[in-house]
Structures are given as structure tokens and as C-alpha cells.
Protein backbone atom coordinates (compact mmCIF):
# COMPACT_ATOMS: atom_id res chain seq x y z
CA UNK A 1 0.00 0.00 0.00
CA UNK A 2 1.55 3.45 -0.90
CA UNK A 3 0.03 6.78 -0.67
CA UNK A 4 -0.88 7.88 -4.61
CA UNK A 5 -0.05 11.48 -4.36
CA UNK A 6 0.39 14.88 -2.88
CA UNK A 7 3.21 15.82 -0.20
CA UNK A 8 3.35 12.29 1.02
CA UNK A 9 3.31 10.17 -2.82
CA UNK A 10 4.85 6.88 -3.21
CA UNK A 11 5.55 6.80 0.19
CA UNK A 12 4.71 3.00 1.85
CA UNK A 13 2.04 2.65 4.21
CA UNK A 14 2.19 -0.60 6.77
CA UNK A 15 -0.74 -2.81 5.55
CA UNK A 16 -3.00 -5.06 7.47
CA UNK A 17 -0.61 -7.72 8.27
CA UNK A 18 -2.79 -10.25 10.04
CA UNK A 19 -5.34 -8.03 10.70
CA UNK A 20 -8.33 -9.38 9.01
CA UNK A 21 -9.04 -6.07 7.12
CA UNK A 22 -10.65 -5.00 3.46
CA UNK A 23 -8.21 -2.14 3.10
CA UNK A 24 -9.56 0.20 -0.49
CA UNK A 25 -7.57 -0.26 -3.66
CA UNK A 26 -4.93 1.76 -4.56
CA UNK A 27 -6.91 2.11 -7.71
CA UNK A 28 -10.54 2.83 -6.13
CA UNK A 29 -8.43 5.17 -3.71
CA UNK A 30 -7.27 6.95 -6.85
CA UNK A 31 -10.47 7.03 -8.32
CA UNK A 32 -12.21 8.84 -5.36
CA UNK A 33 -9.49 11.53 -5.13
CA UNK A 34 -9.71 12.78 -8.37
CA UNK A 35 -13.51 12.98 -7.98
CA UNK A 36 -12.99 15.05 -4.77
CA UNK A 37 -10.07 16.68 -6.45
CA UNK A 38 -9.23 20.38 -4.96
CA UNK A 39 -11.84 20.48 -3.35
CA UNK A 40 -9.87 18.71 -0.59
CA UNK A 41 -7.71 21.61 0.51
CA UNK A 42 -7.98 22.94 3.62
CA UNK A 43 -11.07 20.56 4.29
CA UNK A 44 -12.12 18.77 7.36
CA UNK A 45 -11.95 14.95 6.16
CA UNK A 46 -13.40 11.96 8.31
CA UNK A 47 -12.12 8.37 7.56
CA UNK A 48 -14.49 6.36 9.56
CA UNK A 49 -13.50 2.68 9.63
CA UNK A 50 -10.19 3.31 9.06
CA UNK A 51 -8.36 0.29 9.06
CA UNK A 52 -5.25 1.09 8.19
CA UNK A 53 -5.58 5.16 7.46
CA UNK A 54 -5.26 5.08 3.88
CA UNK A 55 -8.13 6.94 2.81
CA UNK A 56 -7.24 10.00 5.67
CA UNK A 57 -3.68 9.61 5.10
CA UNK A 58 -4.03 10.36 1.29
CA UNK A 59 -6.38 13.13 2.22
CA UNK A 60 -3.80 15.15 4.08
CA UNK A 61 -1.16 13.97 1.49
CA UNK A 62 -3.31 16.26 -0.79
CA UNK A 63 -3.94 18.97 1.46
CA UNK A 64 -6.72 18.63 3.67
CA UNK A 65 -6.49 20.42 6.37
CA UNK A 66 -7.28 18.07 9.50
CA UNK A 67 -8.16 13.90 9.47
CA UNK A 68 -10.04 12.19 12.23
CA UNK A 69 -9.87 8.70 11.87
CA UNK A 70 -12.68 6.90 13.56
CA UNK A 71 -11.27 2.84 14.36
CA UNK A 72 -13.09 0.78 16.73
CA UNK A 73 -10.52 -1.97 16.91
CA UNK A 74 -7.55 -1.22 19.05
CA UNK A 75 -5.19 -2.60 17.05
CA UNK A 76 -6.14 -0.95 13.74
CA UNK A 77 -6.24 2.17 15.60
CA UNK A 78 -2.60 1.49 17.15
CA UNK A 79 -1.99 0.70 13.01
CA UNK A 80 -3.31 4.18 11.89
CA UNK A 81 -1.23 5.57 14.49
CA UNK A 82 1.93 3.69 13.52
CA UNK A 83 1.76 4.54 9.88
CA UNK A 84 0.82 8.68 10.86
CA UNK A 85 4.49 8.20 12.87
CA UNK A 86 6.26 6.50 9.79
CA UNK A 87 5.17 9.81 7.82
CA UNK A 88 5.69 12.22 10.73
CA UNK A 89 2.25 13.22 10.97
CA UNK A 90 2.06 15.04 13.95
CA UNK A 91 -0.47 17.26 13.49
CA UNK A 92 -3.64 17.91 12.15
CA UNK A 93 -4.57 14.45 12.38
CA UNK A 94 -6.68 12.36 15.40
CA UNK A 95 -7.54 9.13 15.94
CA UNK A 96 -10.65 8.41 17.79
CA UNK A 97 -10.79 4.80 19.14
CA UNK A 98 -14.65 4.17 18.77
CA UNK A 99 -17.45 2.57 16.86
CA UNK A 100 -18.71 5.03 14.02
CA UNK A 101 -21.98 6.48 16.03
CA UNK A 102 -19.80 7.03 19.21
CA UNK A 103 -16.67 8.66 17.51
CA UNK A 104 -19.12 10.84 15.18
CA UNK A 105 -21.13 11.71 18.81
CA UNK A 106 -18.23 12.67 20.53
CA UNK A 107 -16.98 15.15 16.96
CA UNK A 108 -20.76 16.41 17.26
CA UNK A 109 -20.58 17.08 20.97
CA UNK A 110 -17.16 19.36 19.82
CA UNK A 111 -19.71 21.16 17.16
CA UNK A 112 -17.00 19.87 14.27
CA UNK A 113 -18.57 20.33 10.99
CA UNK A 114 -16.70 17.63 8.19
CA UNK A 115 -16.31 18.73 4.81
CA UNK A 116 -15.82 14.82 4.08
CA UNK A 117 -16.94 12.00 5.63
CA UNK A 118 -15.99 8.44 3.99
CA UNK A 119 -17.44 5.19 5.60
CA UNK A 120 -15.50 1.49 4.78
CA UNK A 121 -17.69 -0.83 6.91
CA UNK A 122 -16.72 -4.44 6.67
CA UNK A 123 -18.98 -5.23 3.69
CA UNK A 124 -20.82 -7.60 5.87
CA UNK A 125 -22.35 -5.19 8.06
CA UNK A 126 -25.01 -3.23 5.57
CA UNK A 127 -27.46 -3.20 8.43
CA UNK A 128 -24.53 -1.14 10.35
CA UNK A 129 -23.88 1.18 7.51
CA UNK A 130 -27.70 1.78 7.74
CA UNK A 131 -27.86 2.85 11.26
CA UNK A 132 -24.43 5.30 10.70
CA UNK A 133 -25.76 6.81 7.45
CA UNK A 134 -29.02 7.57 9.53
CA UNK A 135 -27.23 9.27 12.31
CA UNK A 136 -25.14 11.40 9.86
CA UNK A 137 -28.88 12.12 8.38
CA UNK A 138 -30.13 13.20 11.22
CA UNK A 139 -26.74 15.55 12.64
CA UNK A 140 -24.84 18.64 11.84
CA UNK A 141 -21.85 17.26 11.27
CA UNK A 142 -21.66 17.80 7.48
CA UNK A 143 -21.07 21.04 6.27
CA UNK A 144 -22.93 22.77 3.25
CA UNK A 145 -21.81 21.09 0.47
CA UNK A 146 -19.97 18.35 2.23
CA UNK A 147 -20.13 15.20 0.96
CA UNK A 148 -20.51 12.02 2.59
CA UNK A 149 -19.09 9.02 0.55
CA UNK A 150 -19.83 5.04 1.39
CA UNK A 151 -17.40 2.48 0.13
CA UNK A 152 -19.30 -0.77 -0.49
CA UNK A 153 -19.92 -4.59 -2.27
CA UNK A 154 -20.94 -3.61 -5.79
CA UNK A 155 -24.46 -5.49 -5.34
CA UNK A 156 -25.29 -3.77 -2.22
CA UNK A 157 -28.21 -1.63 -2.85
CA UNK A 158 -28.00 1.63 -0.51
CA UNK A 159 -30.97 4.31 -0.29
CA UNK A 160 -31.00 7.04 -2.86
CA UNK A 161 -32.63 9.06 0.09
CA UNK A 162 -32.97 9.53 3.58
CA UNK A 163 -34.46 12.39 5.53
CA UNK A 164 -31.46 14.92 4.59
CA UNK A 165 -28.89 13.60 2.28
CA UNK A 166 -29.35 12.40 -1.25
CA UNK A 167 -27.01 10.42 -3.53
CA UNK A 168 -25.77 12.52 -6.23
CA UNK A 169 -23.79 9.94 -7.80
CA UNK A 170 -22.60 6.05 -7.57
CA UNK A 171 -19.09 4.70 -9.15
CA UNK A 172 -18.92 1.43 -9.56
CA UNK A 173 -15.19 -0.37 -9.74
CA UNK A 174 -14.70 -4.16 -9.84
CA UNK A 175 -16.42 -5.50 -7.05
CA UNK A 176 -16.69 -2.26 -5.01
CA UNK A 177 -18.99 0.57 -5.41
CA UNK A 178 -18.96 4.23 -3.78
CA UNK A 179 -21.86 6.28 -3.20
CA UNK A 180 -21.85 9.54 -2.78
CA UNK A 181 -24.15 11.06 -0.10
CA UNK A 182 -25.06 15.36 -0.02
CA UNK A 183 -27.63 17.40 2.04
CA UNK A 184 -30.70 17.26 0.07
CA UNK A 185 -31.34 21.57 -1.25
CA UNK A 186 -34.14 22.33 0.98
CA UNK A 187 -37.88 22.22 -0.75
């Protein structure tokens, strides 16, 4: 695993060793960053599920201003941590060690407002993705014209609609699909 580009490119990241983890493609990674392209700058970018902090990682590589990577598992979260030392990330990053709907509760309690948010659930656990896509519905954490972006199994059918956010568009690469979430323009 390497970071693609920006200040950090080419550089190796420590993968999941035997940690039984799904970490994105360097190709799908590519993929989503030059969707998001500038837009990333100086932005506010959550990597929930973060495995092995890829996905945040490549965000500040390209300029983003702060990361919070959300990681329930300790030892994915001591893995995030390792490879933001290996790249002497110091600052401007966190790791919260938490299940999605706690570590998003405790960025809502500090009134953060993401620009991005990017959800990897284990592709098992739809009904999961379900309840943390609802909560995100239903807070302020996103700004104005933040997105919120779900990696997921290519046959998994997610909602085109909830209460606030819409999906404005769906990629589909290989196996793996991302779907791209944004407050709904009021009616």
C-alpha cells in the first residue's frame, strides 16, 4: 500500500498484516481523489473505519487540512497511528478509538462540521452502515456542500434518500462501489 499522491506520494504505508481487514484499492483510492479533487484543501476529512488510514492519510497527502480517523478496533487504531508516525504526521490528524456512532457523537458534541466524511464498513455489516448513514442524516456534522461518501460490495443496494442527504452519484469499480451522499437543497 503506498500513498498515490500529494506531499506524502509513493511513500509506503504498513498494511494489514494479520489483521483481518478489506483495506480500499490503490486504484478505487485513486479514483475517489480525483472525484474530490481540490476540493480537498484545507477541508475537514473523516475516515471512519479506518483500518489502516489510507483513505485520511491520502487526504492530508493532498492537502486537507485536519483527518479524524474513527477505528473501533484497538489494534487498527494502534496501526493508523503507527503509519501517521512512519510519515511524521504530527499534526492535524486524530484518531478516535470508537465505533462510528460514538466517535461521530463525541466530533458532534465538539460542534466539528466535516467537509468529508468516507465510511469502509466491513462489507458484511449493511445493516450497520444503515444505522451510521441515519445518524449522519439526522446531525450537523456535514457542512454545506460536504459530501458524505460510502465504500461498499458492488451489489449492495443503498438508499438514494434519507431524511437529509441524497445520492448525487454512484461509481462502480470491480467489485466495489462508492456512493456519494449530499444534504438534500431544501424544498
Amino acid at each position: 500500500m503506498r500513498v498515490i499522491a500529494g506531499k506524502f506520494r509513493s511513500r509506503q504505508l504498513k498494511g494489514p498484516g494479520k489483521l483481518r481487514l478489506r483495506p480500499t484499492s490503490d486504484r478505487l483510492r485513486e479514483t475517489l481523489f480525483n472525484i474530490l479533487g481540490p476540493a480537498v484543501e484545507d477541508s475537514l476529512f473523516v475516515d471512519a473505519y479506518a483500518g489502516t488510514g489510507a483513505i485520511g492519510i491520502e487526504a492530508i497527502s493532498r492537502g486537507a487540512r485536519e483527518a479524524v480517523f474513527i477505528e473501533s478496533r484497538a489494534a487498527s487504531a494502534r496501526l493508523v497511528r503507527q503509519n501517521l508516525e512512519a510519515l511524521g504526521i504530527r499534526s492535524g490528524a486524530e484518531v478516535i478509538e470508537a465505533h462510528a456512532v460514538r466517535g461521530f457523537e463525541k466530533l458532534a458534541a465538539r460542534h466539528r462540521i466535516a467537509d468529508f466524511i468516507f465510511l469502509d464498513p466491513p462489507y458484511e455489516r449493511d445493516e450497520e452502515c444503515l444505522l451510521v448513514l441515519e445518524f449522519l442524516d439526522s446531525s450537523h456534522l456535514i457542512a454545506p456542500g460536504g459530501l458524505v461518501i460510502v465504500e461498499h460490495r458492488r451489489k449492495t443496494e443503498l438508499p438514494e434518500r434519507f431524511e437529509r442527504l441524497e445520492r448525487t452519484r454512484l461509481v462502480e469499480q470491480g467489485d466495489a462501489a462508492l456512493s456519494f451522499y449530499r444534504l438534500a437543497a431544501a424544498a
